[in-house]
Protein backbone atom coordinates (compact mmCIF):
# COMPACT_ATOMS: atom_id res chain seq x y z
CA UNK A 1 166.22 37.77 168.22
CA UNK A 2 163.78 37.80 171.04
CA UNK A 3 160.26 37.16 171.11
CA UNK A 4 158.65 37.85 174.78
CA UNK A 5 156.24 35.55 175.39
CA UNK A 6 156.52 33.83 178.55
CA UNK A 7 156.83 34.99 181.48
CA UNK A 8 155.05 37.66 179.67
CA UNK A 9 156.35 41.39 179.53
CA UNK A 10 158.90 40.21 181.80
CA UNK A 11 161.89 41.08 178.99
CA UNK A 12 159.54 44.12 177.94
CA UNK A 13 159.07 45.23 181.38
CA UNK A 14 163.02 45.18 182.27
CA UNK A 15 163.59 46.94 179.30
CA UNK A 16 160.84 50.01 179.84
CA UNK A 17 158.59 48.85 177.30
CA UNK A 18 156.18 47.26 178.72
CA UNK A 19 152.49 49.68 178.22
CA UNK A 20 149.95 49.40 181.03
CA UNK A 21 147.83 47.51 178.95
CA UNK A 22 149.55 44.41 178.60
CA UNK A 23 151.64 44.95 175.29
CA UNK A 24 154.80 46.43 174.43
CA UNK A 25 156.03 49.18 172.44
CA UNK A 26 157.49 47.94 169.00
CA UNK A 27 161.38 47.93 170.25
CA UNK A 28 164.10 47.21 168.80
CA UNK A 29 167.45 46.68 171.17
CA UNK A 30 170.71 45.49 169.53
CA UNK A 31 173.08 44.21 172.00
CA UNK A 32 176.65 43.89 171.16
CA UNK A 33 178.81 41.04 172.64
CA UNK A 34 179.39 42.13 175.73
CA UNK A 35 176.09 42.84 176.60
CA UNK A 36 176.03 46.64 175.97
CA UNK A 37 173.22 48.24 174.46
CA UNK A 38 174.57 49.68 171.05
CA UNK A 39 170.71 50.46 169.77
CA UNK A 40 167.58 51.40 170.37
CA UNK A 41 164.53 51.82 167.88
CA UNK A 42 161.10 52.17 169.44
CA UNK A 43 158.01 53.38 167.06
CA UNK A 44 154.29 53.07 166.74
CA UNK A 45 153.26 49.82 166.62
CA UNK A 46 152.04 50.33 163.13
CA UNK A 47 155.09 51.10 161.72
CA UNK A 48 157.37 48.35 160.35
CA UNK A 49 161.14 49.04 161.10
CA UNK A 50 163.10 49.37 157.92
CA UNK A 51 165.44 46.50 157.51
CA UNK A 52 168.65 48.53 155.83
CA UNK A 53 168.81 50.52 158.66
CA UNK A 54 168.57 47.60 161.66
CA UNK A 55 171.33 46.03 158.72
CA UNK A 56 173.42 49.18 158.32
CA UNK A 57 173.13 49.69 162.27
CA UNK A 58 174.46 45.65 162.82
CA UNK A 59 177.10 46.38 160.49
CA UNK A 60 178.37 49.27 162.52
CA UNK A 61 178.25 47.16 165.58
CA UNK A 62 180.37 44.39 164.28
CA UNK A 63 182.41 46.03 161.99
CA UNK A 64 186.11 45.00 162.84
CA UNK A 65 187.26 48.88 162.36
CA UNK A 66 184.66 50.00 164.98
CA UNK A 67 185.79 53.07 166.56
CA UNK A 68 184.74 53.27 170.58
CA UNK A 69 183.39 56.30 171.33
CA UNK A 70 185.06 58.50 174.44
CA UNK A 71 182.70 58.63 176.99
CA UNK A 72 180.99 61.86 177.86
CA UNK A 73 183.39 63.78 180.73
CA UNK A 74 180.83 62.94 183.69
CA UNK A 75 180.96 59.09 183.05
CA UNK A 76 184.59 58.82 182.83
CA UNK A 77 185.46 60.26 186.26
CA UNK A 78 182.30 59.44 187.50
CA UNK A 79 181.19 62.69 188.68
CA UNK A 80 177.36 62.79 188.82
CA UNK A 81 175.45 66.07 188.67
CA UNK A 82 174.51 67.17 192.25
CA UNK A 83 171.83 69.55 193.62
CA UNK A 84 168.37 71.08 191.67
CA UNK A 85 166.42 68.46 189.67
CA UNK A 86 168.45 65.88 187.89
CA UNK A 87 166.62 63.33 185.83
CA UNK A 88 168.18 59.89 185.12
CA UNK A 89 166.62 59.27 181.86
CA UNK A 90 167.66 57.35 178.31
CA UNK A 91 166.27 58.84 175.05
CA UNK A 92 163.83 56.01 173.86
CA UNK A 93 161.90 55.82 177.08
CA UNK A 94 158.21 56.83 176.49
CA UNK A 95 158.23 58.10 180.26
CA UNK A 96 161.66 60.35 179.97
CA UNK A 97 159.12 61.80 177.10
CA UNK A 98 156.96 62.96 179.06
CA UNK A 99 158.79 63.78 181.65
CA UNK A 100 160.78 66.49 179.79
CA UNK A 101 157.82 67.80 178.72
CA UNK A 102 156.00 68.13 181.70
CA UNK A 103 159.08 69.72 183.07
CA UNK A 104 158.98 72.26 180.80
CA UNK A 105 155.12 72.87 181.35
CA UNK A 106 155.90 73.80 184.82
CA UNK A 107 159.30 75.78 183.74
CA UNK A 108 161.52 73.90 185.68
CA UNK A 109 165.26 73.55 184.87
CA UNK A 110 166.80 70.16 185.10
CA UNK A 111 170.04 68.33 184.50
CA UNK A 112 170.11 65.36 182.32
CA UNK A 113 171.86 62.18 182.62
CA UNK A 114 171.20 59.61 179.75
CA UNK A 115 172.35 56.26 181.57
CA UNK A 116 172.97 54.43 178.38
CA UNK A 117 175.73 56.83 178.12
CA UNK A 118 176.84 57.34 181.51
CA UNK A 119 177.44 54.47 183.43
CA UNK A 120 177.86 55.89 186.35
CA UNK A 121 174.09 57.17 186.24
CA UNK A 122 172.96 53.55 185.09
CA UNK A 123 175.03 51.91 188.46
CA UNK A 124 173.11 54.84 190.76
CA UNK A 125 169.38 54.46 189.29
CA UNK A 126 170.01 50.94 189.77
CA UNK A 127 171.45 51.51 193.76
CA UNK A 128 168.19 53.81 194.09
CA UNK A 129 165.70 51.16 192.61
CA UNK A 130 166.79 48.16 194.07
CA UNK A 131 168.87 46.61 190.98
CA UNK A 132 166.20 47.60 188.44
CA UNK A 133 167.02 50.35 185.89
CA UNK A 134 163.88 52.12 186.09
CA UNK A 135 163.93 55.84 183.84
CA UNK A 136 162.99 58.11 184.48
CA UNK A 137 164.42 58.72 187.67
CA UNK A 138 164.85 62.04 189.60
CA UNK A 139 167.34 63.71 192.03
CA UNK A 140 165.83 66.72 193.49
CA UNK A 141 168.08 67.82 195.89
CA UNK A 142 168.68 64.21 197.67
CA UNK A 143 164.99 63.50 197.54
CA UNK A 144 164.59 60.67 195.14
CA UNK A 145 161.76 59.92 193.05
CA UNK A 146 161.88 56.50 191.10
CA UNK A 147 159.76 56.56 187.48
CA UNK A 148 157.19 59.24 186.70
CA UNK A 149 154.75 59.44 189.10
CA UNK A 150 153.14 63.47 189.15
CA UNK A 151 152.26 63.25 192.54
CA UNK A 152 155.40 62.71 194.26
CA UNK A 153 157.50 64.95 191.83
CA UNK A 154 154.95 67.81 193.01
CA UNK A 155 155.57 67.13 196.42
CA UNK A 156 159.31 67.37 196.13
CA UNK A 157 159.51 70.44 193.92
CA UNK A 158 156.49 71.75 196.06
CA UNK A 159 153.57 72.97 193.30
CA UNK A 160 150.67 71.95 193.01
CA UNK A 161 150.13 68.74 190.79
């Protein structure tokens, strides 16, 4: 259990949960024993997480008959996807969010690569961003662009933000 106070956001901020206000989303992260994210939860910060699940979702994590899950085809030979738009992106992250949908507002077709699935994607955002695991990050056709930031995804798919 984690409470991030001081230095504070630093945690939150590592994590992608840190709002430009100062505060973080309500998150939930359950980390197994060898440091591998197993679960994420992030909601309004109104709503109050319901304890069977964070219990059922524990239980799962350190049940002794825990069945690994293959890894999707891409991270286990550690092919990435090459060429067009490829966002590096997890599911939780408020940013990926918006990100897909402003993707689709502009009709643009894009690969996906959640990197808590892939590792490989995880170990190339963070070669990109300097050792941080920033999401969403893009590909578009070897021109990088690190978080969502409109203006410089506009200038590499050249439209007009």
């Amino acid at each position: 259990m984690l409470s991030d106070f001081w230095p504070h956001g630093s945690v939150a901020e590592r994590y992608g949960v840190l709002r430009a206000e100062g505060h973080s989303e309500r998150a939930i992260f359950i980390i197994d024993k060898e440091g591998y994210i197993q679960y994420i939860d992030i909601h309004a910060l109104d709503d109050q997480p319901s304890n069977d699940v964070l219990f059922s979702e524990l239980e799962k994590i350190t049940s002794t008959n825990k069945k690994q899950e293959p890894l999707p085809e891409t991270a286990s030979n550690n092919a990435l996807p090459q060429g067009g738009v490829v966002m590096y992106c997890t599911s939780w992250c408020p940013d990926c969010r918006r990100a897909r949908a402003w993707l689709q507002e502009h009709n643009i077709s894009y690969q996906e690569v959640d990197i808590d699935k892939v590792p490989a994607g995880a170990a190339q955002v963070r070669k990109w961003a300097n050792g941080k695991q920033i999401t969403p990050t893009f590909d578009i056709n070897g021109t990088i662009v690190i978080d969502f930031n409109i203006e410089k995804l506009s200038e590499a798919l050249n439209i007009s933000s």
